[in-house]
PDB file of N, CA and C in Angstrom:
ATOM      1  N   UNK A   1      -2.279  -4.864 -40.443  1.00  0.00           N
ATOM      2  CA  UNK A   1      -1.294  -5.918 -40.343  1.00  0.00           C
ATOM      3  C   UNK A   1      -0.123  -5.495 -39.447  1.00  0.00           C
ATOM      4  N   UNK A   2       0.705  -4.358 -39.390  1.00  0.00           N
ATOM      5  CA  UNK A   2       1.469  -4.032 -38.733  1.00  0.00           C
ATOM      6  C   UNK A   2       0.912  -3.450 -37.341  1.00  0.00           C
ATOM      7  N   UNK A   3      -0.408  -3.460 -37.192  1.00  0.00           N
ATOM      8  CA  UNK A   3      -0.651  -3.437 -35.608  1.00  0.00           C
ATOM      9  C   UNK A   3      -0.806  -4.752 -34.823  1.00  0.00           C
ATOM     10  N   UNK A   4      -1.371  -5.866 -35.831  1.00  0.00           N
ATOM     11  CA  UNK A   4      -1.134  -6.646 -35.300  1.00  0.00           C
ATOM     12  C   UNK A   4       0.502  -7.558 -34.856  1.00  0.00           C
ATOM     13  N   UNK A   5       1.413  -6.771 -35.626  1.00  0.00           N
ATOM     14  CA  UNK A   5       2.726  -7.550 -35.549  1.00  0.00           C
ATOM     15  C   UNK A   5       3.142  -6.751 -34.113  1.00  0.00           C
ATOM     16  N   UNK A   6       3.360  -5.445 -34.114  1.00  0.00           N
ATOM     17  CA  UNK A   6       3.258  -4.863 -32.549  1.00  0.00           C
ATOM     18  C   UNK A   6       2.927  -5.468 -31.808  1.00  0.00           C
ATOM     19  N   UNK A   7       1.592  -5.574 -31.506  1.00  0.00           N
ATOM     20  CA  UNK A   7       0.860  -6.425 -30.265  1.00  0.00           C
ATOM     21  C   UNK A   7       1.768  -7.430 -30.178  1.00  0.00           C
ATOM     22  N   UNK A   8       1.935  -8.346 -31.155  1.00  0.00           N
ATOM     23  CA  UNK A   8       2.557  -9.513 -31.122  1.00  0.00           C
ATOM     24  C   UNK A   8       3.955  -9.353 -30.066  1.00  0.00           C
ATOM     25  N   UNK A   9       4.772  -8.730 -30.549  1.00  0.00           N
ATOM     26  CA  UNK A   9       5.860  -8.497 -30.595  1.00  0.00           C
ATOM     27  C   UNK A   9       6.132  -7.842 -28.594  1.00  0.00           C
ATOM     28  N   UNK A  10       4.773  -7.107 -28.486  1.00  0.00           N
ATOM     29  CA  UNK A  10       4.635  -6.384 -27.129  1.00  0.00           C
ATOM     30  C   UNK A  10       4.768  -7.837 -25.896  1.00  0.00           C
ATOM     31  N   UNK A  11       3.692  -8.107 -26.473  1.00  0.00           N
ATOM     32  CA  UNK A  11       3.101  -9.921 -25.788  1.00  0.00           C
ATOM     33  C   UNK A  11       4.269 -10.740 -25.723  1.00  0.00           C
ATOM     34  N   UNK A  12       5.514 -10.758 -26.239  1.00  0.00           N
ATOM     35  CA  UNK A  12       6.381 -11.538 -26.318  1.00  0.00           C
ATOM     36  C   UNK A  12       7.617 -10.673 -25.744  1.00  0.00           C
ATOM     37  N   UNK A  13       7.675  -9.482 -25.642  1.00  0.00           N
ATOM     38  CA  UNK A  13       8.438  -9.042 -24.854  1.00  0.00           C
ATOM     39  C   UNK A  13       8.494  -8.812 -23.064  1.00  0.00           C
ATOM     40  N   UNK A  14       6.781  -8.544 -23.130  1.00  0.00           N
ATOM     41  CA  UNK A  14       6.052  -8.290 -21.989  1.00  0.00           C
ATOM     42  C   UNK A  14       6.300 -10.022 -20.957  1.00  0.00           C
ATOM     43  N   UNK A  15       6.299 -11.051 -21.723  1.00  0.00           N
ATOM     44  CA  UNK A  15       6.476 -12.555 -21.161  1.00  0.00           C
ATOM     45  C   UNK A  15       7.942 -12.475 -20.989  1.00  0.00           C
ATOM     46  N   UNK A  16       8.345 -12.301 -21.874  1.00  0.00           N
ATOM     47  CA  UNK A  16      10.014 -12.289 -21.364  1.00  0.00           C
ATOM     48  C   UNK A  16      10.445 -11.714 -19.778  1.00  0.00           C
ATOM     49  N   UNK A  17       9.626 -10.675 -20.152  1.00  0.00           N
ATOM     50  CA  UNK A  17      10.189  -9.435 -18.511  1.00  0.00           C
ATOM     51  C   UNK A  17       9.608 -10.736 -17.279  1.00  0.00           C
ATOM     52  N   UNK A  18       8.151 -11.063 -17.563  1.00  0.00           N
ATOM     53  CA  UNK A  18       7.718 -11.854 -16.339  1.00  0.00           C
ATOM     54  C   UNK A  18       8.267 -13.157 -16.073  1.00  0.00           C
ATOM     55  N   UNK A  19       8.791 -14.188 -17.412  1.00  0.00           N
ATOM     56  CA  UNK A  19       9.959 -15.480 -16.995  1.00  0.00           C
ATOM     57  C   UNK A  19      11.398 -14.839 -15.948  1.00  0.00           C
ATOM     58  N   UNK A  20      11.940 -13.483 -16.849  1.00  0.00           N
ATOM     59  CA  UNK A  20      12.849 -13.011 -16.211  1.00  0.00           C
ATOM     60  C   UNK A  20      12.603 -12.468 -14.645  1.00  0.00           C
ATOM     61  N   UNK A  21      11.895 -11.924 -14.256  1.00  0.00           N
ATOM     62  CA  UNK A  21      11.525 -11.470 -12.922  1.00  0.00           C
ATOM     63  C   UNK A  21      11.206 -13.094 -12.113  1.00  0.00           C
ATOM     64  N   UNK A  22      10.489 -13.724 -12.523  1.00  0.00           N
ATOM     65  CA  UNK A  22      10.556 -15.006 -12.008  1.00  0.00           C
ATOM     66  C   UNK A  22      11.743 -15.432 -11.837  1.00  0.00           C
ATOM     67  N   UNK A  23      12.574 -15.457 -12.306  1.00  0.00           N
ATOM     68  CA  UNK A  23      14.438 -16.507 -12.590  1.00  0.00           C
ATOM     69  C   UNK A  23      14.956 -15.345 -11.599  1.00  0.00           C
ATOM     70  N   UNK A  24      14.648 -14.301 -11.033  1.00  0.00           N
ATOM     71  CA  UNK A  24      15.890 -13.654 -10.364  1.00  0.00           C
ATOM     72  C   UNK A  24      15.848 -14.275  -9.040  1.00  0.00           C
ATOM     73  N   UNK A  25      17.715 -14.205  -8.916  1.00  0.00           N
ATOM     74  CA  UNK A  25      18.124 -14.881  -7.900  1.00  0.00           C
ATOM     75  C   UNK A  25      18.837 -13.839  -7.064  1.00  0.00           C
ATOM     76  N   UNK A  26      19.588 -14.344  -5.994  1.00  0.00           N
ATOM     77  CA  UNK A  26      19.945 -13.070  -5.107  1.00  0.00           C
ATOM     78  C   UNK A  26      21.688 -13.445  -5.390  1.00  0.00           C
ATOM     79  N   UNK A  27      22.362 -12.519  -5.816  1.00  0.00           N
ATOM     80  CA  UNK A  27      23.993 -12.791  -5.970  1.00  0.00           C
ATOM     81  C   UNK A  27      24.435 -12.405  -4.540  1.00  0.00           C
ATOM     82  N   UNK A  28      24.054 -13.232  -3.751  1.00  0.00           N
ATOM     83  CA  UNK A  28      25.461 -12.969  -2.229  1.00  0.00           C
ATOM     84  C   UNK A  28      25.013 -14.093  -1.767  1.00  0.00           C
ATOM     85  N   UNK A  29      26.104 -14.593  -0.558  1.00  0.00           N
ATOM     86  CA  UNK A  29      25.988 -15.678   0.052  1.00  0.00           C
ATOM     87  C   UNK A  29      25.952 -14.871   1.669  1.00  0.00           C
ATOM     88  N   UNK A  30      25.594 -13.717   1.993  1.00  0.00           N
ATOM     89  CA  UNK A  30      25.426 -13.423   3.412  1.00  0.00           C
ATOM     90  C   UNK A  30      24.303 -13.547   3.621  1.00  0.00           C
ATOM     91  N   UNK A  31      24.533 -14.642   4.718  1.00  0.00           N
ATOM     92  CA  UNK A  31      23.044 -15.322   5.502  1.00  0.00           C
ATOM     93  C   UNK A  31      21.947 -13.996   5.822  1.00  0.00           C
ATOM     94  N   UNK A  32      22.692 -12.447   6.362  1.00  0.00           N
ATOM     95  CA  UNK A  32      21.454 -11.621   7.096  1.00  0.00           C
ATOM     96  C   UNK A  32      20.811 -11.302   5.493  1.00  0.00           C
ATOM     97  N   UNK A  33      21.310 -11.559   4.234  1.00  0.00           N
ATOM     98  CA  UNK A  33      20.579 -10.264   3.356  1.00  0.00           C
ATOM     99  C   UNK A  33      19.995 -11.609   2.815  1.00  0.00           C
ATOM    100  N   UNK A  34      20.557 -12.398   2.841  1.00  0.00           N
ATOM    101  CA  UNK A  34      19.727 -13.583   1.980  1.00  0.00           C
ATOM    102  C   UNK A  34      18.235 -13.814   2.974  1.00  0.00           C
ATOM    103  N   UNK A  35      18.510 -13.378   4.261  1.00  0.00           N
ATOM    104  CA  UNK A  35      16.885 -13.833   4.892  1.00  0.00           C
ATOM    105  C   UNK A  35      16.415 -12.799   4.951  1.00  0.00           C
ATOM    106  N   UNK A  36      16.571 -11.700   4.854  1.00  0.00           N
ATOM    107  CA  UNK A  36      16.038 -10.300   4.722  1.00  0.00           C
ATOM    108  C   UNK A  36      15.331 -10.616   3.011  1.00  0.00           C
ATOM    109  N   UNK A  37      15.967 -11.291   1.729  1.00  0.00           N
ATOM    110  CA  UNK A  37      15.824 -11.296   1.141  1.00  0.00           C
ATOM    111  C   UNK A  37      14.448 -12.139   1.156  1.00  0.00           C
ATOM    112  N   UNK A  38      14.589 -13.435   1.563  1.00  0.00           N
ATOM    113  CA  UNK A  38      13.608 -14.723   1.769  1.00  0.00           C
ATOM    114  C   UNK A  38      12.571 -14.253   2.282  1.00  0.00           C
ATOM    115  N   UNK A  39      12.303 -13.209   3.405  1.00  0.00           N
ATOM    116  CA  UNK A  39      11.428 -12.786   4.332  1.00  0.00           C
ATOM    117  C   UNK A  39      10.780 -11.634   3.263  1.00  0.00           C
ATOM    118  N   UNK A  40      11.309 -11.204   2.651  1.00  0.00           N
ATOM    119  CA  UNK A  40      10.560 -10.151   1.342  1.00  0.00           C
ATOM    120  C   UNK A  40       9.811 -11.085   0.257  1.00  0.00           C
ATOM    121  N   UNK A  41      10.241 -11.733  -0.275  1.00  0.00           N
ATOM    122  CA  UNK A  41       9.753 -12.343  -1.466  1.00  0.00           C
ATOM    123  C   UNK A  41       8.829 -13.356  -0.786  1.00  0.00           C
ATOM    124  N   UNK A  42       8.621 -14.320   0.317  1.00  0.00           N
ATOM    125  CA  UNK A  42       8.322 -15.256   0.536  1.00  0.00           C
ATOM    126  C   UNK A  42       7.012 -14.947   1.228  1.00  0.00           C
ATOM    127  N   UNK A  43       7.383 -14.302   2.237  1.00  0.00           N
ATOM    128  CA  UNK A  43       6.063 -13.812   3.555  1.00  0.00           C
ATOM    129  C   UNK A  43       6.056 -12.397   3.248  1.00  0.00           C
ATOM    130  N   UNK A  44       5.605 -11.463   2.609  1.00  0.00           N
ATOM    131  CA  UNK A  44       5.408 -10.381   2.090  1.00  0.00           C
ATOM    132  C   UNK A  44       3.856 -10.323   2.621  1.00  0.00           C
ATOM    133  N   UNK A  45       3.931  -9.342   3.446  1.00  0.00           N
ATOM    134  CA  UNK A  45       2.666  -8.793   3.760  1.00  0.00           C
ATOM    135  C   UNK A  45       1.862  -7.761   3.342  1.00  0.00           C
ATOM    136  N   UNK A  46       2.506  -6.929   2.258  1.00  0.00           N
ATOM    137  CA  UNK A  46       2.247  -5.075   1.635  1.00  0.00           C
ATOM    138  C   UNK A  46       0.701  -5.438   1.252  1.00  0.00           C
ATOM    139  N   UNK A  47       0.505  -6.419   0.114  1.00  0.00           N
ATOM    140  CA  UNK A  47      -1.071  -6.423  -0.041  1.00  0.00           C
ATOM    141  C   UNK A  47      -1.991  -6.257   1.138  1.00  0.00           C
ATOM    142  N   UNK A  48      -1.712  -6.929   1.973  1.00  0.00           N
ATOM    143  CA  UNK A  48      -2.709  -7.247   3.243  1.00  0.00           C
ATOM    144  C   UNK A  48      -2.622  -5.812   3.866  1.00  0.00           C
ATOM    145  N   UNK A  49      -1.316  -4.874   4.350  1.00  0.00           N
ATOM    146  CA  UNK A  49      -1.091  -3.851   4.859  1.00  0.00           C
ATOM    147  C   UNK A  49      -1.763  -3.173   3.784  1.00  0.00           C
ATOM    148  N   UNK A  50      -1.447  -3.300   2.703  1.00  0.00           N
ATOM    149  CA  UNK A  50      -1.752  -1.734   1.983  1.00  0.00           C
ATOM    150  C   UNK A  50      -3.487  -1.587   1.497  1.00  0.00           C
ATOM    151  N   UNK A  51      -3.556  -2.504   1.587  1.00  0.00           N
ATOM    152  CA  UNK A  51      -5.516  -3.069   1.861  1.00  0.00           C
ATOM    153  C   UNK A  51      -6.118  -2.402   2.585  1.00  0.00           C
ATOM    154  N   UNK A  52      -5.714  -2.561   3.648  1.00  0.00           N
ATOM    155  CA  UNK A  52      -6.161  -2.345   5.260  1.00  0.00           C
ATOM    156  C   UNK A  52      -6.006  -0.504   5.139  1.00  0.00           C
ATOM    157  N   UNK A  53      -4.842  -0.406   4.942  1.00  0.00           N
ATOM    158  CA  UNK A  53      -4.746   1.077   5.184  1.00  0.00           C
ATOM    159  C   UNK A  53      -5.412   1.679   4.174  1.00  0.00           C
ATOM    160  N   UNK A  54      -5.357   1.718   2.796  1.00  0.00           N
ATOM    161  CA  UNK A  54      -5.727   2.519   1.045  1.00  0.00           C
ATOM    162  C   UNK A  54      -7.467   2.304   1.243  1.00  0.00           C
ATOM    163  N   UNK A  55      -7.626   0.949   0.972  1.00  0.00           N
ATOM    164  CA  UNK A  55      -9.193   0.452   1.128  1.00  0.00           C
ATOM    165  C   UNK A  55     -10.234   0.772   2.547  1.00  0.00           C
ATOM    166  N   UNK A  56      -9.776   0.186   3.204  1.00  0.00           N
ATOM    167  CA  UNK A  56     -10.552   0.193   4.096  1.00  0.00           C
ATOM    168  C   UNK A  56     -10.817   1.312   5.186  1.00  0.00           C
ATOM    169  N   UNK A  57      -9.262   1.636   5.437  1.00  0.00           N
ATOM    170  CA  UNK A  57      -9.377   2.818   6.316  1.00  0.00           C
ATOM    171  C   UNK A  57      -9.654   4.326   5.781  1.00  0.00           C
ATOM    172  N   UNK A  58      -8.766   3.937   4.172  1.00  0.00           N
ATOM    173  CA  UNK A  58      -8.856   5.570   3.327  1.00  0.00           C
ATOM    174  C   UNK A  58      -8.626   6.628   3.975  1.00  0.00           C
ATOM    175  N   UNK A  59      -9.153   7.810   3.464  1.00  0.00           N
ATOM    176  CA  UNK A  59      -7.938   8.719   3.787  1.00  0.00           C
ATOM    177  C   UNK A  59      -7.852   9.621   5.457  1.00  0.00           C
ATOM    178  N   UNK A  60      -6.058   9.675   5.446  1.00  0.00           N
ATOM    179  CA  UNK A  60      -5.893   9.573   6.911  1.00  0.00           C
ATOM    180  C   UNK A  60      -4.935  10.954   7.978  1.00  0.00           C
ATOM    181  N   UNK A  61      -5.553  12.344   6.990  1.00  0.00           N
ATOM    182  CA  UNK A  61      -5.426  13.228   7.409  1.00  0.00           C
ATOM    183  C   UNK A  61      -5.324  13.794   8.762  1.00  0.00           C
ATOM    184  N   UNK A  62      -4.257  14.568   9.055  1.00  0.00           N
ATOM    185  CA  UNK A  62      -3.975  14.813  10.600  1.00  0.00           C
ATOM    186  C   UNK A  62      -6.231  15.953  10.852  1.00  0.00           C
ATOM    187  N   UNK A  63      -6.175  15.293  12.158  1.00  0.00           N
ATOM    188  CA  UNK A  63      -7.438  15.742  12.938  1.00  0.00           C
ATOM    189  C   UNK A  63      -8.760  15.176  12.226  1.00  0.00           C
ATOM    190  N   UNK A  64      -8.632  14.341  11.371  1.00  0.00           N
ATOM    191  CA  UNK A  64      -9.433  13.596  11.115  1.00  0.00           C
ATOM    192  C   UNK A  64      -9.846  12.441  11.890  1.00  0.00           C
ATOM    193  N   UNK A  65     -11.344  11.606  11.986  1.00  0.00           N
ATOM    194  CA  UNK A  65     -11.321  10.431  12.671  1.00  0.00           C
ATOM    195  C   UNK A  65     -10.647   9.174  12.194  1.00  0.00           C
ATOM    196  N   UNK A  66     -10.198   9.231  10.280  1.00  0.00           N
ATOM    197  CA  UNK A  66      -9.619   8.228   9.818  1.00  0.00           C
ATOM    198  C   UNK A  66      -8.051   8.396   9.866  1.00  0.00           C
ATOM    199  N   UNK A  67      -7.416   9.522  10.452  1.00  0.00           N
ATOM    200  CA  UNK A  67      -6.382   9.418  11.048  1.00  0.00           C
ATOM    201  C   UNK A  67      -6.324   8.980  12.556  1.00  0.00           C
ATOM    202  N   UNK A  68      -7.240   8.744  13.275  1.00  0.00           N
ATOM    203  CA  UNK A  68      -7.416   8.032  14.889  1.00  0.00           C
ATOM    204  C   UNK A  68      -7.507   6.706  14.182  1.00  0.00           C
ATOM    205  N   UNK A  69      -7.900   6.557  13.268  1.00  0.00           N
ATOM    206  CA  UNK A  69      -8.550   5.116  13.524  1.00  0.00           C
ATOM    207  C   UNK A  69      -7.162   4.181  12.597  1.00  0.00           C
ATOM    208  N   UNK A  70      -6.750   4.635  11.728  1.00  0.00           N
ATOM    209  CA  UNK A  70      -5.150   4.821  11.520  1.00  0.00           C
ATOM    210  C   UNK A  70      -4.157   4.177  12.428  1.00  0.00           C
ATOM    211  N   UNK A  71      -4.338   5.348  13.612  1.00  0.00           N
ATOM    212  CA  UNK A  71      -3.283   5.080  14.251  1.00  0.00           C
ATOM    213  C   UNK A  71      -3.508   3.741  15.501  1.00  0.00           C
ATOM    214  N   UNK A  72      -4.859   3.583  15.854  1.00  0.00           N
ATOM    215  CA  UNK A  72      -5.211   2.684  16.356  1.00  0.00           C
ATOM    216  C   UNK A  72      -5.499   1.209  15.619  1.00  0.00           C
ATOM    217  N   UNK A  73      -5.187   1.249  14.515  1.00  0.00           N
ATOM    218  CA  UNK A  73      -4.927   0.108  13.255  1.00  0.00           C
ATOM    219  C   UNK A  73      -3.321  -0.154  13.597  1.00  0.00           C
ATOM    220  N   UNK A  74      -2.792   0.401  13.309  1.00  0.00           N
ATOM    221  CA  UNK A  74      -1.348   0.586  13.383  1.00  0.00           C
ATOM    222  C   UNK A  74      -0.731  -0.050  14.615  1.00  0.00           C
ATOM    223  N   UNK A  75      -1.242   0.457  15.900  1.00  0.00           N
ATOM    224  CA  UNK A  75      -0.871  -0.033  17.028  1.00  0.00           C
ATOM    225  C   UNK A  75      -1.361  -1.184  17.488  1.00  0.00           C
ATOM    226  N   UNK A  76      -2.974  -1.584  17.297  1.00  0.00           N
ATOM    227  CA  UNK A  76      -3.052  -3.472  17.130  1.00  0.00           C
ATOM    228  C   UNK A  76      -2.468  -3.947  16.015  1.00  0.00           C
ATOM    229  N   UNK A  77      -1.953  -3.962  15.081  1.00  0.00           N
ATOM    230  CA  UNK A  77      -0.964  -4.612  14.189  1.00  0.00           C
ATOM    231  C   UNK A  77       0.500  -4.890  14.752  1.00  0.00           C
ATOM    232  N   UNK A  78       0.784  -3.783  15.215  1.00  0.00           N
ATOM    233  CA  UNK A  78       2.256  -3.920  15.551  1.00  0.00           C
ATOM    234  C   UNK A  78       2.247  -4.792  17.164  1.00  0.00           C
ATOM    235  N   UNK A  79       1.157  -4.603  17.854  1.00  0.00           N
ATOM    236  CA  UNK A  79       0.699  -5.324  19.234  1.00  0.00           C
ATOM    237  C   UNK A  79       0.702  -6.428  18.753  1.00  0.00           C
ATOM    238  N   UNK A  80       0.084  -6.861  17.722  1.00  0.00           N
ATOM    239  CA  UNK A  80      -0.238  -8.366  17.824  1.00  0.00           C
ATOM    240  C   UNK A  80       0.878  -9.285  16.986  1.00  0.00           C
ATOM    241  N   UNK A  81       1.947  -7.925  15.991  1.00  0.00           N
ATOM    242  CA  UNK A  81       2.761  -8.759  15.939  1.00  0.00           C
ATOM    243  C   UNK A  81       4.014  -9.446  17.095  1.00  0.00           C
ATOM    244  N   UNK A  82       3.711  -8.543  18.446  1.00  0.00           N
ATOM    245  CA  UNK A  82       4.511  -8.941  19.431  1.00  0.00           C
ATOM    246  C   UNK A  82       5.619  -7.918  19.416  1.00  0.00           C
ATOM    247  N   UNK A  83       5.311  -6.868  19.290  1.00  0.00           N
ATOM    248  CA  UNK A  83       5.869  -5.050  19.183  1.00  0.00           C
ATOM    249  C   UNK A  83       5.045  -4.489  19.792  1.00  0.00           C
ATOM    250  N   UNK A  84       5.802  -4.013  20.579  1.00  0.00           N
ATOM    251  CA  UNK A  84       4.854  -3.135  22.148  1.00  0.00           C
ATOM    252  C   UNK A  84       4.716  -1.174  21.267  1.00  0.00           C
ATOM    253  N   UNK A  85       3.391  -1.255  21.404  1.00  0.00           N
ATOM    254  CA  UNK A  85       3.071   0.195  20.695  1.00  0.00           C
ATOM    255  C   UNK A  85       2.076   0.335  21.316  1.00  0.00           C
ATOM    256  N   UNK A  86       2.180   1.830  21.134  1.00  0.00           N
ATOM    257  CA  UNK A  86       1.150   2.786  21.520  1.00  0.00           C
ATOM    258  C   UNK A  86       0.803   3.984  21.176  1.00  0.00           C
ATOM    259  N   UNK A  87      -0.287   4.843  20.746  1.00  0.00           N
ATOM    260  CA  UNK A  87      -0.785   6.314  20.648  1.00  0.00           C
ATOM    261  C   UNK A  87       0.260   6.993  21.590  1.00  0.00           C
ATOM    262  N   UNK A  88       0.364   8.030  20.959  1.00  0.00           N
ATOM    263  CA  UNK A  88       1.503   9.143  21.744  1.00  0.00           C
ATOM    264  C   UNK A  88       0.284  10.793  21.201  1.00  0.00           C
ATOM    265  N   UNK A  89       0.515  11.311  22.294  1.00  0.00           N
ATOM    266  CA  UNK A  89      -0.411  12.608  21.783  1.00  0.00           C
ATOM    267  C   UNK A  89       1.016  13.832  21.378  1.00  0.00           C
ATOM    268  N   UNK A  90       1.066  14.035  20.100  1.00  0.00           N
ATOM    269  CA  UNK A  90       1.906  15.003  19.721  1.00  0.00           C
ATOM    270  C   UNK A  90       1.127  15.795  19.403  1.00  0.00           C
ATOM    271  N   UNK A  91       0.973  17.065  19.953  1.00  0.00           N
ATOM    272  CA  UNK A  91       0.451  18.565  19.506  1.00  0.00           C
ATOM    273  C   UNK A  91      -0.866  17.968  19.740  1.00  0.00           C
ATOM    274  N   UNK A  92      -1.621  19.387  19.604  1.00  0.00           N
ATOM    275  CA  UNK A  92      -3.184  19.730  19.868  1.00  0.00           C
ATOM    276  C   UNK A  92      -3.571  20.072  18.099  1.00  0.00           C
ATOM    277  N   UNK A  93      -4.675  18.916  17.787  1.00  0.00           N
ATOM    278  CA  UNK A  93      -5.069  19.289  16.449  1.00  0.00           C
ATOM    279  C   UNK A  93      -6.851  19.525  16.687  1.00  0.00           C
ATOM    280  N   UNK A  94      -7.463  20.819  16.054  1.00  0.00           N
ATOM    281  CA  UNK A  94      -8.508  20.835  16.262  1.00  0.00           C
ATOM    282  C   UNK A  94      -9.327  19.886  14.925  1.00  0.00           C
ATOM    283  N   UNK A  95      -9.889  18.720  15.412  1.00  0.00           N
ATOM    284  CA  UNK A  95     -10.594  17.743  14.671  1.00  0.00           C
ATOM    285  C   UNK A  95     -11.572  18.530  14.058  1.00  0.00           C
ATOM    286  N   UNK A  96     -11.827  17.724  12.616  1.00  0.00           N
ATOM    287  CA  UNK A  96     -12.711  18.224  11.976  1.00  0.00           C
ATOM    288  C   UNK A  96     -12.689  16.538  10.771  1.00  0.00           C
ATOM    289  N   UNK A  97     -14.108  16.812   9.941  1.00  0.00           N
ATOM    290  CA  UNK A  97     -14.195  15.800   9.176  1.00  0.00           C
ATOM    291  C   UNK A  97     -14.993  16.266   7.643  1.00  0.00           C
ATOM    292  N   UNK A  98     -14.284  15.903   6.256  1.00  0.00           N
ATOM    293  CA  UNK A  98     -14.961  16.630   5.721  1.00  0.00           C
ATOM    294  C   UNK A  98     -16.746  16.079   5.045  1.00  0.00           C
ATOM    295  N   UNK A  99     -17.209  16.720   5.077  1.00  0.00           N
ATOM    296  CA  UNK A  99     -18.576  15.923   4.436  1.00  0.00           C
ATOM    297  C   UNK A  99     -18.196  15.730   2.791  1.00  0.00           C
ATOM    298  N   UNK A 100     -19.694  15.017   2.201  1.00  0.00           N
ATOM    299  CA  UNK A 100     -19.711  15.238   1.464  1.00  0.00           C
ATOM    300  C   UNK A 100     -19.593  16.549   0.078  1.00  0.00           C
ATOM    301  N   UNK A 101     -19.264  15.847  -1.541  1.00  0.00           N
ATOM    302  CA  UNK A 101     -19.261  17.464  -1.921  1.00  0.00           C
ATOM    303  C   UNK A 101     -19.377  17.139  -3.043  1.00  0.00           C
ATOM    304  N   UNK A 102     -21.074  17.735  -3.386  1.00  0.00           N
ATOM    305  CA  UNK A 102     -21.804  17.725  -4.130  1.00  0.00           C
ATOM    306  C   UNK A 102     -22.066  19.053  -5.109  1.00  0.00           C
ATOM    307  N   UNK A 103     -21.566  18.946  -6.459  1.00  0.00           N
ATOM    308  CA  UNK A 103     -21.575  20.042  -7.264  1.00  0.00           C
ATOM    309  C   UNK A 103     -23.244  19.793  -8.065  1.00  0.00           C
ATOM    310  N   UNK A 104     -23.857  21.067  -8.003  1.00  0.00           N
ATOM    311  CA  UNK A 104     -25.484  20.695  -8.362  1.00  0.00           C
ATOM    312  C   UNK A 104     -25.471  22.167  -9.138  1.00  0.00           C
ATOM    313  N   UNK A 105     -25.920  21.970 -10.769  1.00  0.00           N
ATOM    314  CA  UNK A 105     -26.027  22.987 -11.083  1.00  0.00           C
ATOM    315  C   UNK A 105     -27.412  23.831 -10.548  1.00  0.00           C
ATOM    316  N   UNK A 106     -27.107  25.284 -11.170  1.00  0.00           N
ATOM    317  CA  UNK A 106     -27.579  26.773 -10.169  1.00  0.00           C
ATOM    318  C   UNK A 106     -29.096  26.870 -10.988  1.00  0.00           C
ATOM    319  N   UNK A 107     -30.269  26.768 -10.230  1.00  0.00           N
ATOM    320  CA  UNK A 107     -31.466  26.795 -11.234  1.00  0.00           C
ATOM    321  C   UNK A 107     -31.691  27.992 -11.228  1.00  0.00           C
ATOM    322  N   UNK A 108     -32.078  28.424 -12.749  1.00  0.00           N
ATOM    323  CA  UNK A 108     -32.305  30.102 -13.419  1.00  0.00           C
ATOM    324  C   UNK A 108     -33.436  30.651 -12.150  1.00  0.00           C
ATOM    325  N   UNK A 109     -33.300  31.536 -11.948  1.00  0.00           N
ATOM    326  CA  UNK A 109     -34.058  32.538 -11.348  1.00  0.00           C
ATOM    327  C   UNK A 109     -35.442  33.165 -11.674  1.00  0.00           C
TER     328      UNK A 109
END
């Protein structure tokens, strides 16, 4: 009985936080932070970016090929948002990629 009053009690606090996060408003009347503000909450792109980069591209270690392919993600994104970019070669990294890694137990002798 008293686990179920918890739960209860969680569920009704847990809704509160999400009406409240919904109702927040921005306290200033300066036009740059209020559209800085509008441009965050409204057109928020992080899912789509953080997709692209976490999912799809995964991981993006210097001299790796998923760090080239990274940075050539990066630079048609910012190209096509109408931001002039480009690859820059900083330092000499000797590439490498790791394989797979497969733990197989040792058969008796």
């Amino acid at each position: 009985m008293n686990v179920r009053r918890l739960v209860a009690l969680l569920l009704m606090a847990g809704s509160g936080m999400v009406a409240e996060a919904r109702a927040q408003t921005l306290p200033t009347d300066n036009p740059v932070i209020r559209g800085i503000w509008m441009e965050g909450m409204d057109h928020s792109q992080l899912e789509t970016l953080a997709h692209s980069l976490l999912d799809v591209i995964g991981p993006r270690l210097t001299g790796t090929p998923g760090m080239r392919v990274a940075n050539d993600w990066a630079v048609s994104t910012l190209n096509g948002w109408g931001i002039e970019a480009r690859n820059e070669q900083y330092g000499t990294w000797r590439g490498w990629e790791r394989g797979c890694t497969v733990t197989r137990p040792r058969r008796p002798r």
